[in-house]
N, C-alpha and C. Protein backbone atom coordinates (compact mmCIF):
# COMPACT_ATOMS: atom_id res chain seq x y z
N UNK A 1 0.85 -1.18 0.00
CA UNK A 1 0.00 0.00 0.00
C UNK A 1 0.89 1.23 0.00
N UNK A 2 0.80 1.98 -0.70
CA UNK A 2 1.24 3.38 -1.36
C UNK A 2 0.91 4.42 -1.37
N UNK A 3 0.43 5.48 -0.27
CA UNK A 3 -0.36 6.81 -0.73
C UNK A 3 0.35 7.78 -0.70
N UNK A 4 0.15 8.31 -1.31
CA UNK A 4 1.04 9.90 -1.75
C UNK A 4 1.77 10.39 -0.42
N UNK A 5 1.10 10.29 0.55
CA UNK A 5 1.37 10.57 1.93
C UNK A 5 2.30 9.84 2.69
N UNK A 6 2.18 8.64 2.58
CA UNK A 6 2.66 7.24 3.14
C UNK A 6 4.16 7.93 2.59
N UNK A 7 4.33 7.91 1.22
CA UNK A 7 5.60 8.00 0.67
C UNK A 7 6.38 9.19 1.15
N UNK A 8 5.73 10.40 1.36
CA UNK A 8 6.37 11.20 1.62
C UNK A 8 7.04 11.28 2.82
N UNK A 9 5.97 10.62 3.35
CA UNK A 9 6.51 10.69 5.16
C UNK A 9 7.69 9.25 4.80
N UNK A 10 7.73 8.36 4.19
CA UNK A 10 8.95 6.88 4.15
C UNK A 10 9.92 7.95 3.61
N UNK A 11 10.04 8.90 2.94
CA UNK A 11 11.37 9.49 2.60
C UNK A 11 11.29 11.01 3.42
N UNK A 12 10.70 11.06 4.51
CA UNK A 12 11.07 11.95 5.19
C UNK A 12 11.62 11.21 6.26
N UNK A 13 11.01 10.25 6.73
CA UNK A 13 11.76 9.87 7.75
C UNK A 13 13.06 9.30 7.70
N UNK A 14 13.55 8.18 6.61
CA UNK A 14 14.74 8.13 5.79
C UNK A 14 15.81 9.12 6.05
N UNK A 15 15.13 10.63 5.25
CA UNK A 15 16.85 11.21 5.54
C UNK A 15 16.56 11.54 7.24
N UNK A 16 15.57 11.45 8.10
CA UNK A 16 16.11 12.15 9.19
C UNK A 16 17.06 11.26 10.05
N UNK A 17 16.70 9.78 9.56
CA UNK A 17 17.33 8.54 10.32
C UNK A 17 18.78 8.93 10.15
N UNK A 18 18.87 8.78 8.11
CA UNK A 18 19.98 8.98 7.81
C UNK A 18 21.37 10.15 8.54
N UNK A 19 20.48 10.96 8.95
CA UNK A 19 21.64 12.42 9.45
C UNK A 19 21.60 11.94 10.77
N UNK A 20 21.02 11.42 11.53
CA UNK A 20 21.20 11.38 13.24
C UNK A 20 22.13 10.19 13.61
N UNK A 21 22.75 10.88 14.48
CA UNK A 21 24.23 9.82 14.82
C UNK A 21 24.32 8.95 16.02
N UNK A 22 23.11 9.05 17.13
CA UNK A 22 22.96 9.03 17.62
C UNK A 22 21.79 7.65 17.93
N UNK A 23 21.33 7.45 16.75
CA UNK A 23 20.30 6.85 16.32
C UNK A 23 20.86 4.96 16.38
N UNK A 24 19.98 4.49 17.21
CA UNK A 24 20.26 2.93 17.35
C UNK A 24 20.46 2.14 16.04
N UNK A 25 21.47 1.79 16.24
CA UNK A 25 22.06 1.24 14.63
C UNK A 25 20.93 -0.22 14.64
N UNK A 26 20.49 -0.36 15.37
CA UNK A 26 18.94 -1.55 15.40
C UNK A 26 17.87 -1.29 15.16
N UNK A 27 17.70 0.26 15.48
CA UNK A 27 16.85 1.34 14.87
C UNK A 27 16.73 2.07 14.08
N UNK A 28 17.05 2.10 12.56
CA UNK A 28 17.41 2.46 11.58
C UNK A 28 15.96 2.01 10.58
N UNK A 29 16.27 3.02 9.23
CA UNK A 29 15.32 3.13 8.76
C UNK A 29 14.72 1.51 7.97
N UNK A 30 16.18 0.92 8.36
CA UNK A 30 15.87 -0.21 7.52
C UNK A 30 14.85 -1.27 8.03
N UNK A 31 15.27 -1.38 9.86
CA UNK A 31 14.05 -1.47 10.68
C UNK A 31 12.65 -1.07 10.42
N UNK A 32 12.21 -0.01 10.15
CA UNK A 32 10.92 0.71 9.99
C UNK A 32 10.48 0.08 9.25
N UNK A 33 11.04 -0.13 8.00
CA UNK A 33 10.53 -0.70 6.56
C UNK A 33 10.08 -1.71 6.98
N UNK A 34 11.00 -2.60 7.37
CA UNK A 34 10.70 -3.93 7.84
C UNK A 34 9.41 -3.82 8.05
N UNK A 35 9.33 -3.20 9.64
CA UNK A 35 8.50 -3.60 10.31
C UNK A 35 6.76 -3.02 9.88
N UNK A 36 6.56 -1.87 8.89
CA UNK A 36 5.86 -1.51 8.15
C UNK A 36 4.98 -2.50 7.23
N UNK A 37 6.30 -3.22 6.36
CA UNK A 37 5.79 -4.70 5.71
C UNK A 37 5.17 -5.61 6.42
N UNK A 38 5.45 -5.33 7.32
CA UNK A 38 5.46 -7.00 8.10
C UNK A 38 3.95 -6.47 8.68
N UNK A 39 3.65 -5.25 9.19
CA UNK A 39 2.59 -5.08 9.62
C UNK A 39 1.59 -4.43 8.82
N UNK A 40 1.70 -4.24 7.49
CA UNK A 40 0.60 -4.28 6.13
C UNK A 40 0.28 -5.79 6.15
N UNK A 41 1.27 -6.85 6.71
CA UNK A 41 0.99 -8.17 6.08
C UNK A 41 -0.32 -8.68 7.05
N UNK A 42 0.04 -8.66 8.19
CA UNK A 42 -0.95 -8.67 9.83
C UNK A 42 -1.92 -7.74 9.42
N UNK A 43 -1.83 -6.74 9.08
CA UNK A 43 -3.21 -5.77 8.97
C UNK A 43 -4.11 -6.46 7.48
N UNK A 44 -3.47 -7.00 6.80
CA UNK A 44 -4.41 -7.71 6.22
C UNK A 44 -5.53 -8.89 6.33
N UNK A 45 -5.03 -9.76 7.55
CA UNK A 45 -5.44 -10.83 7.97
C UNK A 45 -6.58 -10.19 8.89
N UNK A 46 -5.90 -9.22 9.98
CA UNK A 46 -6.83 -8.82 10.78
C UNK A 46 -7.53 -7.54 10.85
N UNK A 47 -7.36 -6.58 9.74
CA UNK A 47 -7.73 -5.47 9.67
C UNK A 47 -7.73 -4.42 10.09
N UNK A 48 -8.35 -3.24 10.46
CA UNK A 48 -7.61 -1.74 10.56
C UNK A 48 -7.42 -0.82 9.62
N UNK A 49 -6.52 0.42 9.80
CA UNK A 49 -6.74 1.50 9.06
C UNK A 49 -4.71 0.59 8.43
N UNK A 50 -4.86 0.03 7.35
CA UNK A 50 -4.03 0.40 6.80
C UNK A 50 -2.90 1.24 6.50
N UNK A 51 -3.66 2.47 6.47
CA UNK A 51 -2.09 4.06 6.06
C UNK A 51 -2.14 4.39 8.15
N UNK A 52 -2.30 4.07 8.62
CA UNK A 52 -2.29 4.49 10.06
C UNK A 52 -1.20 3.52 10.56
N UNK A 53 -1.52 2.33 10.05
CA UNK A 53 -0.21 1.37 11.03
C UNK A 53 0.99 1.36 10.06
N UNK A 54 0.56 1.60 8.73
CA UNK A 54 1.97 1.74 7.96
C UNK A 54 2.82 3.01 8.54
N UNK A 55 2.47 4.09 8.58
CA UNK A 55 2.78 5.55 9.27
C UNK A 55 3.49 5.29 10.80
N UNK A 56 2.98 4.34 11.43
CA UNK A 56 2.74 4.27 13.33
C UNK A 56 4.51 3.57 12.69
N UNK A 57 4.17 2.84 12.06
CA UNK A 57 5.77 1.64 11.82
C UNK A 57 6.71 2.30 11.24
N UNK A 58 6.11 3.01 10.32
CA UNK A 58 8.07 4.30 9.69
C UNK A 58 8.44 4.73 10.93
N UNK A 59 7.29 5.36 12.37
CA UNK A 59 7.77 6.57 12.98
C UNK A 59 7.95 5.79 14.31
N UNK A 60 7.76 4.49 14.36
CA UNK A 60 7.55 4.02 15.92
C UNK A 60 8.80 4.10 16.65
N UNK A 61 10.34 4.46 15.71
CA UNK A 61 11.56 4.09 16.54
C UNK A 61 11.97 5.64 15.96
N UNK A 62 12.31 6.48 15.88
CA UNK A 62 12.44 7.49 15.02
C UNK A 62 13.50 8.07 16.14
N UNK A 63 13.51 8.48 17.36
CA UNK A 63 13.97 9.09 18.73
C UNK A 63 14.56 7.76 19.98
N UNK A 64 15.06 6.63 19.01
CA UNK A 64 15.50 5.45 19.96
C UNK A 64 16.57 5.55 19.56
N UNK A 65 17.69 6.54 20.28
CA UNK A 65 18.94 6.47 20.14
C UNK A 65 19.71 5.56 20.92
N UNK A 66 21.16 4.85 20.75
CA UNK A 66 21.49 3.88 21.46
C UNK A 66 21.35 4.16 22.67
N UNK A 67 21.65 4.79 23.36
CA UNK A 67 21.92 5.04 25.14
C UNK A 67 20.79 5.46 25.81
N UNK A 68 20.05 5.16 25.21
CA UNK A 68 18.07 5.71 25.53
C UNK A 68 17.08 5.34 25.71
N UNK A 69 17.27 3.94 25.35
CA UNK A 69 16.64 3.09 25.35
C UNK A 69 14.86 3.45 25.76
N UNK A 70 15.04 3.76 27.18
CA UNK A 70 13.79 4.23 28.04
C UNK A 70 13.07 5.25 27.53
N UNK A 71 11.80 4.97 27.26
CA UNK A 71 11.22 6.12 27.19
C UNK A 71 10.91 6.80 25.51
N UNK A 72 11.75 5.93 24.79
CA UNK A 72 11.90 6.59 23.31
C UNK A 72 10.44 6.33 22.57
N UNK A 73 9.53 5.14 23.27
CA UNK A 73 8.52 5.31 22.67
C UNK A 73 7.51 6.89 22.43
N UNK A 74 7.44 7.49 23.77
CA UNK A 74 7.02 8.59 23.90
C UNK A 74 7.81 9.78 22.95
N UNK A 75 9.60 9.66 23.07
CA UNK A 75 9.85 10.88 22.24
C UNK A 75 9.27 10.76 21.04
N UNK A 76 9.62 8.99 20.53
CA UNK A 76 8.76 9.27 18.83
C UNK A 76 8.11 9.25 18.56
N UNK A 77 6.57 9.25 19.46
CA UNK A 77 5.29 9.77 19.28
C UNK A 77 4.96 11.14 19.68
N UNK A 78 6.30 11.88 20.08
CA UNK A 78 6.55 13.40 20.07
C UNK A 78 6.77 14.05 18.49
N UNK A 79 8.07 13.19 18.43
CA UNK A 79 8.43 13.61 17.52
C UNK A 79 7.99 13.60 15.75
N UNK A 80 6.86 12.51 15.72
CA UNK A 80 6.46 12.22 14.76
C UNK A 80 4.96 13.02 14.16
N UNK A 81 4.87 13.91 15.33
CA UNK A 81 3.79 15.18 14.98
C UNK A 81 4.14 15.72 14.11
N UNK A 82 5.55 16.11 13.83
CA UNK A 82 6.27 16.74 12.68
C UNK A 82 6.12 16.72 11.63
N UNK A 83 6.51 15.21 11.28
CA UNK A 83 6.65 14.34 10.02
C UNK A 83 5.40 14.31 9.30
N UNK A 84 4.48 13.89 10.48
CA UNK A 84 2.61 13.73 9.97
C UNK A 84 2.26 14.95 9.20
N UNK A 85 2.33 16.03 9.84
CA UNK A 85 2.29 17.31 9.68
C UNK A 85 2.51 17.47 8.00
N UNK A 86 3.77 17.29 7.81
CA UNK A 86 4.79 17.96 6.63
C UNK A 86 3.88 16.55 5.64
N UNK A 87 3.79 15.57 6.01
CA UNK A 87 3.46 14.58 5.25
C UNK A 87 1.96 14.81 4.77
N UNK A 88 1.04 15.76 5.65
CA UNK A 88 -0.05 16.02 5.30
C UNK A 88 -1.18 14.93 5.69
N UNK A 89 -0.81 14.71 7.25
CA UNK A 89 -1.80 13.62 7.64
C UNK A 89 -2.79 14.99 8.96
N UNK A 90 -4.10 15.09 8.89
CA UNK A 90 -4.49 15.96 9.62
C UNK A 90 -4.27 15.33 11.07
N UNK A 91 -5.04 16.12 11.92
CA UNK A 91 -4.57 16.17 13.75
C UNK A 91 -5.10 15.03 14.16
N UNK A 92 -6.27 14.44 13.90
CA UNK A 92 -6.95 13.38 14.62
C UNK A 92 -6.37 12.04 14.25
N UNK A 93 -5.88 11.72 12.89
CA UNK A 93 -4.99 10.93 12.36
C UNK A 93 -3.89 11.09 12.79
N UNK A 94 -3.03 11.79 13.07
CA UNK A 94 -1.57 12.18 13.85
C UNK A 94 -1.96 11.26 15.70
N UNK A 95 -3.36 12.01 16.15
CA UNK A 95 -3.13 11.89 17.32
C UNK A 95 -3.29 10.24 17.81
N UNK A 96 -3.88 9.48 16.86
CA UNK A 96 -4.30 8.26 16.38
C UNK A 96 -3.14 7.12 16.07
N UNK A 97 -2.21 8.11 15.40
CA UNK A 97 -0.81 7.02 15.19
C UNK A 97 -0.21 7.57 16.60
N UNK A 98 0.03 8.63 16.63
CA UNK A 98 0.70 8.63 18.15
C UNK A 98 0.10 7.56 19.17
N UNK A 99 -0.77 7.48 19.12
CA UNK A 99 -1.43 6.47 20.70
C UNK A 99 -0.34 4.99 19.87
N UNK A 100 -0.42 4.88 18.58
CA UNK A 100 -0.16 3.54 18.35
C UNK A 100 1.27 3.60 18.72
N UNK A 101 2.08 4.52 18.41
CA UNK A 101 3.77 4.41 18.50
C UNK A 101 3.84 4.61 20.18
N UNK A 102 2.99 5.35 20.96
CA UNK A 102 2.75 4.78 22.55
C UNK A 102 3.18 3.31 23.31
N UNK A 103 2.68 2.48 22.48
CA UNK A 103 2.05 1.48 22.90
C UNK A 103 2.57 0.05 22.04
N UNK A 104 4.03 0.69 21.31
CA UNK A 104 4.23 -0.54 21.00
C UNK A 104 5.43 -1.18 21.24
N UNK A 105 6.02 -0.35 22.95
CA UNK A 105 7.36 -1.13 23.25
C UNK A 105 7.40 -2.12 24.45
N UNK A 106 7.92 -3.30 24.49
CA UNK A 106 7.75 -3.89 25.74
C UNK A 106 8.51 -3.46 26.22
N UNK A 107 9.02 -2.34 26.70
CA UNK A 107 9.68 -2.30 28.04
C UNK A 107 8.81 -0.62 28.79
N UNK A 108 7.94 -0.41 28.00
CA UNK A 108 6.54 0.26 28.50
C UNK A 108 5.56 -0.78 29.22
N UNK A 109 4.85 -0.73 29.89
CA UNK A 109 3.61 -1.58 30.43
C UNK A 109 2.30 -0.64 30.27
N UNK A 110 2.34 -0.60 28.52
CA UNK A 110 1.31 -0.08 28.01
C UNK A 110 0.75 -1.35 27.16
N UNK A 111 -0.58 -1.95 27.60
CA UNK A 111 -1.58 -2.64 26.88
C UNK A 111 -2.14 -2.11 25.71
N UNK A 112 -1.67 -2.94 23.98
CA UNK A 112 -2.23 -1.90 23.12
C UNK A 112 -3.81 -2.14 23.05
N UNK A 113 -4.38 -1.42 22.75
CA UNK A 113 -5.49 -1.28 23.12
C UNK A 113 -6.64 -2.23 21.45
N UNK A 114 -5.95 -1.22 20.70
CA UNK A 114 -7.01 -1.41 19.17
C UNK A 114 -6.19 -2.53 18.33
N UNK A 115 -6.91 -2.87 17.61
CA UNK A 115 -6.27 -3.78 16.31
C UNK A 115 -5.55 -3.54 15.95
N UNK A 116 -4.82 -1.74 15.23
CA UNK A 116 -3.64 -1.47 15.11
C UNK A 116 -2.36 -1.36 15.90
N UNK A 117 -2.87 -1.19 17.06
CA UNK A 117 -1.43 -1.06 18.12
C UNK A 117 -1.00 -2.58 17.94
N UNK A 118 -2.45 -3.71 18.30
CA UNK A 118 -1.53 -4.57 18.39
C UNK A 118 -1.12 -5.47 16.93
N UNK A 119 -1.24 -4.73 15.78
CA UNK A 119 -0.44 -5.07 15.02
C UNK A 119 0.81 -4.41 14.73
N UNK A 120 0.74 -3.25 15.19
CA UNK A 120 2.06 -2.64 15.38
C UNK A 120 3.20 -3.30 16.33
N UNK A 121 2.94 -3.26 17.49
CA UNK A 121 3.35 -4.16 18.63
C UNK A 121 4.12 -5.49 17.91
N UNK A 122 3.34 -6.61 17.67
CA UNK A 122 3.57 -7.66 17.03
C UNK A 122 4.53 -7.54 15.74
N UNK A 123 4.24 -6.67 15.08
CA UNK A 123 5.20 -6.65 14.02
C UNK A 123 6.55 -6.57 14.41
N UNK A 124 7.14 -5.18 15.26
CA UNK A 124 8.03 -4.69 15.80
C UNK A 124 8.67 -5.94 16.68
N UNK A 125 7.67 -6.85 17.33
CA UNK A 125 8.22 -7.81 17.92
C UNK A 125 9.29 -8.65 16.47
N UNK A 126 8.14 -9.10 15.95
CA UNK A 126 8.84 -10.36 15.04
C UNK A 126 10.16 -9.51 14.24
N UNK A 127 10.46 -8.24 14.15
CA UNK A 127 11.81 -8.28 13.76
C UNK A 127 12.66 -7.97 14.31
N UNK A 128 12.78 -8.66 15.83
CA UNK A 128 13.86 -8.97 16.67
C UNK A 128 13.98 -10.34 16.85
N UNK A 129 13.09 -10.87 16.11
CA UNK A 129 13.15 -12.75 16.10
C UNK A 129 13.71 -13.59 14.98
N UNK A 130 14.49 -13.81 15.11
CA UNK A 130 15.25 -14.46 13.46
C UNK A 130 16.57 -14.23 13.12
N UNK A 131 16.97 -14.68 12.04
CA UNK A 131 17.89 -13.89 11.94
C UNK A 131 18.35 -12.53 11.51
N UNK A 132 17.25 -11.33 11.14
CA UNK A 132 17.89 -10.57 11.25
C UNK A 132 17.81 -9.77 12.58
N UNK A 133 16.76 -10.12 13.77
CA UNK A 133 16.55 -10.17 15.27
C UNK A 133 18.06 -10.27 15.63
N UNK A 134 18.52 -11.34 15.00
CA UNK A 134 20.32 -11.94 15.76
C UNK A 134 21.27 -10.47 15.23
N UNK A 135 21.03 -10.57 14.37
CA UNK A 135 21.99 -9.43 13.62
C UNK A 135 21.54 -8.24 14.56
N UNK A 136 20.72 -7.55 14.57
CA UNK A 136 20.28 -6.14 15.15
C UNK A 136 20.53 -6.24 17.00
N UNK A 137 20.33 -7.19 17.58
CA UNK A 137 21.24 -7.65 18.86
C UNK A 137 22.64 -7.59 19.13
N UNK A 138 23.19 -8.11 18.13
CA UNK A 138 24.14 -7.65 18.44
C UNK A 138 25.35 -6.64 18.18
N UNK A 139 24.47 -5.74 17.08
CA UNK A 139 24.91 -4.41 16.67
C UNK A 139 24.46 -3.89 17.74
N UNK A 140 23.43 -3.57 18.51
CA UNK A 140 22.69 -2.98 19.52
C UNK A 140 23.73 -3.18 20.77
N UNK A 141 24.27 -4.63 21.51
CA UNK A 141 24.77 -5.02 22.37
C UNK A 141 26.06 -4.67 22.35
N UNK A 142 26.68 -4.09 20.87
CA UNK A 142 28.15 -3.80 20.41
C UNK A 142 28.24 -2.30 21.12
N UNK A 143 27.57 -1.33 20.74
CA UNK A 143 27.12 0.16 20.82
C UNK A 143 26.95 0.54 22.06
N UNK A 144 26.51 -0.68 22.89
CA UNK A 144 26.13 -0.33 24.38
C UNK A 144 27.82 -1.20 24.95
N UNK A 145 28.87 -1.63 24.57
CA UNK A 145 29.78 -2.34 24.70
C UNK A 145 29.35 -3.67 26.07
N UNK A 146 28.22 -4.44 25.50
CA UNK A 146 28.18 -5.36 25.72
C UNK A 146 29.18 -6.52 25.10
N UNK A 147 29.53 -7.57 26.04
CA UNK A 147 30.50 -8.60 25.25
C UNK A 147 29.17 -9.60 25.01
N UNK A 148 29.74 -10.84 24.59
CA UNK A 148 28.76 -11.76 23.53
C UNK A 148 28.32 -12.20 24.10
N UNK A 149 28.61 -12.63 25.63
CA UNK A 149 27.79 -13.34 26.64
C UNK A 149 26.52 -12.66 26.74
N UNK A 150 26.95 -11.15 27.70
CA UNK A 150 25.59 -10.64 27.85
C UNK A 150 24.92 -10.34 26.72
N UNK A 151 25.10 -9.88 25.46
CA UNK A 151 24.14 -9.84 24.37
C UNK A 151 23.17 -11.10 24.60
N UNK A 152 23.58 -12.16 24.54
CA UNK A 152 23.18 -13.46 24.76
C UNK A 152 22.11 -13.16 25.76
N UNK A 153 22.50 -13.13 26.74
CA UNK A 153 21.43 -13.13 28.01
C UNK A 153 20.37 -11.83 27.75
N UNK A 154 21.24 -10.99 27.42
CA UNK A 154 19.66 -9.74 27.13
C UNK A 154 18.55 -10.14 25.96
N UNK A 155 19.17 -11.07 25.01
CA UNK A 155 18.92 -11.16 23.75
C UNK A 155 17.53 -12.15 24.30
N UNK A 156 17.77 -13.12 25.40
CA UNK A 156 17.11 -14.21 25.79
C UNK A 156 15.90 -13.36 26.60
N UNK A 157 16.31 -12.64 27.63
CA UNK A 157 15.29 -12.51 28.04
C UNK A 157 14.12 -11.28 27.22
N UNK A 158 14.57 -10.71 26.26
CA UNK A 158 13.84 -9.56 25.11
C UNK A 158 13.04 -10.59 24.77
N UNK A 159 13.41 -11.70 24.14
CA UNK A 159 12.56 -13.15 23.39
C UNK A 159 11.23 -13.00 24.44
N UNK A 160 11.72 -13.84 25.56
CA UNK A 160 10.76 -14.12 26.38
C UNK A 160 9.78 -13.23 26.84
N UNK A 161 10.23 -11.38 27.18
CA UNK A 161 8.80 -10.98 27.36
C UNK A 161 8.00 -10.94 26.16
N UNK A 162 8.77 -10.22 24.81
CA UNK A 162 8.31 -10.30 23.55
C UNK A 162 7.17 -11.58 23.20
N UNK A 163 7.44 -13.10 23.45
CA UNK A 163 6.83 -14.48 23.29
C UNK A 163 5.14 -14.19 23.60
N UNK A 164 6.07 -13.79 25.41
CA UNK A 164 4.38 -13.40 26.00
C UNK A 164 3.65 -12.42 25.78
N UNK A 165 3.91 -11.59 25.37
CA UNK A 165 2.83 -10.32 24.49
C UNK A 165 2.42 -10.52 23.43
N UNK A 166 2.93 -10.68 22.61
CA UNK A 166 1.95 -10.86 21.12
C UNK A 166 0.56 -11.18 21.04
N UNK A 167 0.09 -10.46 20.36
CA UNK A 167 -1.07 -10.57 20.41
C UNK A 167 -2.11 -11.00 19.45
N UNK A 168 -1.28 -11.41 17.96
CA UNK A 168 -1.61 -11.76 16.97
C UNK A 168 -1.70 -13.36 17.04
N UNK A 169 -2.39 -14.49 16.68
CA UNK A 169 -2.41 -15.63 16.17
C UNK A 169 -1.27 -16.19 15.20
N UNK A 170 -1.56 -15.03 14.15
CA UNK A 170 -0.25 -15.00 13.00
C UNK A 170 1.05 -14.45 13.02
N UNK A 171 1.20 -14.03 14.63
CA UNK A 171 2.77 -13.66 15.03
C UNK A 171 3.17 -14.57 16.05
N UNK A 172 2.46 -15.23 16.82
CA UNK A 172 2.64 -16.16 17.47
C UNK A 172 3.15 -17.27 16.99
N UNK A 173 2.25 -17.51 15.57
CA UNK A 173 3.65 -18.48 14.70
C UNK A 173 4.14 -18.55 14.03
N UNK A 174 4.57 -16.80 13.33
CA UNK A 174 5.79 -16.76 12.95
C UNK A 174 6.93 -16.23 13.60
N UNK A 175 6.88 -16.33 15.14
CA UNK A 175 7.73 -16.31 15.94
C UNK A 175 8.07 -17.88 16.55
N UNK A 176 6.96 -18.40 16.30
CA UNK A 176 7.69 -19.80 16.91
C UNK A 176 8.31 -20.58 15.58
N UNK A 177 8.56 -20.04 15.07
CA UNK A 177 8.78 -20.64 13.64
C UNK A 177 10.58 -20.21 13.33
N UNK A 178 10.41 -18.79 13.69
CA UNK A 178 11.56 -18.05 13.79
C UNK A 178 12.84 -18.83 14.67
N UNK A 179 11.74 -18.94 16.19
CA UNK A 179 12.72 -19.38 17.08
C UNK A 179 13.07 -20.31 17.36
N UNK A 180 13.20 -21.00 16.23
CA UNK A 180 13.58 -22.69 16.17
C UNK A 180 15.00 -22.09 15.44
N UNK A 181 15.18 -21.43 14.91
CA UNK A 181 16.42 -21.00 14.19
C UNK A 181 17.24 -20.27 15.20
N UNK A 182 16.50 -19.49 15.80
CA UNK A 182 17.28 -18.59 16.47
C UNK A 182 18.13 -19.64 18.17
N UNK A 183 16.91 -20.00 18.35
CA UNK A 183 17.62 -21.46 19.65
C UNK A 183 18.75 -22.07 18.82
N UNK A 184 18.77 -22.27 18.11
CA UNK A 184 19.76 -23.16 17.28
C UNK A 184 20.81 -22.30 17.54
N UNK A 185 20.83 -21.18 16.92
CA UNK A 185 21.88 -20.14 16.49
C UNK A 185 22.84 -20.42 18.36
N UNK A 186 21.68 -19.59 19.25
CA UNK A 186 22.06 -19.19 20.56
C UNK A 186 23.04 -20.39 21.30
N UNK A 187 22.53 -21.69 20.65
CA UNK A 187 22.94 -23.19 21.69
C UNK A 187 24.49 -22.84 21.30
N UNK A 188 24.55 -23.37 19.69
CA UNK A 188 25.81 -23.41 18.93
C UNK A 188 26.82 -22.64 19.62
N UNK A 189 26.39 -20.63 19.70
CA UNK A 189 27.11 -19.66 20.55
C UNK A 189 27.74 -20.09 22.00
N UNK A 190 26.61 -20.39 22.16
CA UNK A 190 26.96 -20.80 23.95
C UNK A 190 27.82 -21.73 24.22
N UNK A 191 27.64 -22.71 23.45
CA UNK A 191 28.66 -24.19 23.11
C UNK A 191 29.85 -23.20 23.03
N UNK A 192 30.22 -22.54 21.79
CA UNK A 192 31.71 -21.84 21.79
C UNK A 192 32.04 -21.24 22.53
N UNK A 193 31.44 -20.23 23.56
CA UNK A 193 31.61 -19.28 24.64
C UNK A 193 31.58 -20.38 25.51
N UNK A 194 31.77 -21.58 25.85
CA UNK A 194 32.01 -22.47 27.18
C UNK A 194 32.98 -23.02 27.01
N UNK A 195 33.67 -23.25 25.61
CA UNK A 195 34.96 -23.57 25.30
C UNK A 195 36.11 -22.56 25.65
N UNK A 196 35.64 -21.49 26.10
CA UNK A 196 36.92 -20.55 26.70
C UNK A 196 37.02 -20.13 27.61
């Protein structure tokens, strides 16, 4: 899905990712996309406003710089008044994706409420599950100068609250689907990290 709007705001948010240095190299625009796709794919099965959760997913990480972790849901449902704005989405639609980019981090204990949050939610989950989940862990765990162990252990317990939230049917198993690869990956690791 494509609207004149949609696009403007995917290449506004693009270069702003692009110029900020500060910006979680796990959180990058390439993330958004992702997780945009992934949640056009869920919003098809289960429905919703379409250009609202595509929008909620460019802007949901926008202000998650590495060392910030906390709290960035709120800046980028601050900060994404902007973007809406320039992109030409009016106030009630702005204030609408904001509740969704609210509400879609687990380390908030915000319950999403509507069909879109929790396809937003769910999406954002499943692309920390897999392998490119493995990859963005431990660029993330590098930045914060975690060594490979603890990536490991943070990486494990992100899985596990992530497992128990979802709220989709159809993320539930393409996360358990995922994490047959990803257990694999983690055992193998751990096996080598006990050899030293």
């Amino acid at each position: 899905m494509k609207t004149e709007r949609l696009q403007k705001l995917e290449n506004l948010v693009k270069e702003y990712l692009k110029s900020k240095n500060q910006q979680s190299p796990a959180h990058r625009f390439d993330h958004a996309k992702r997780v945009m796709i992934r949640a056009l794919h869920l919003a098809e099965a289960y429905g919703g406003d379409k250009e609202l959760v595509a929008a909620a997913a460019l802007l949901h990480d926008v202000e998650e710089t590495y060392d910030a972790k906390d709290g960035h849901a709120e800046r980028s449902a601050q900060k994404a008044e902007e973007f809406l704005r320039e992109a030409g989405f009016n106030q009630l639609e702005t204030e609408k994706i904001k509740e969704l980019i609210k509400s879609h981090s687990s380390e908030d204990d915000v319950d999403a409420q509507s069909i879109e949050a929790k396809i937003l939610f769910d999406a954002d989950k499943l692309d920390g599950i897999g392998a490119i989940g493995i990859a963005r862990v431990f660029m993330y765990a590098g930045k914060l100068g975690m060594g490979v162990g603890e990536a490991v252990e943070w990486y494990r317990s992100k899985i596990e609250k992530a497992r128990k939230r979802l709220y989709t049917e159809e993320a539930r198993k393409i996360a358990e689907e995922n994490l047959k690869f990803v257990e694999w990956f983690l055992k193998e690791l751990e096996g080598e990290l006990d050899e030293i």
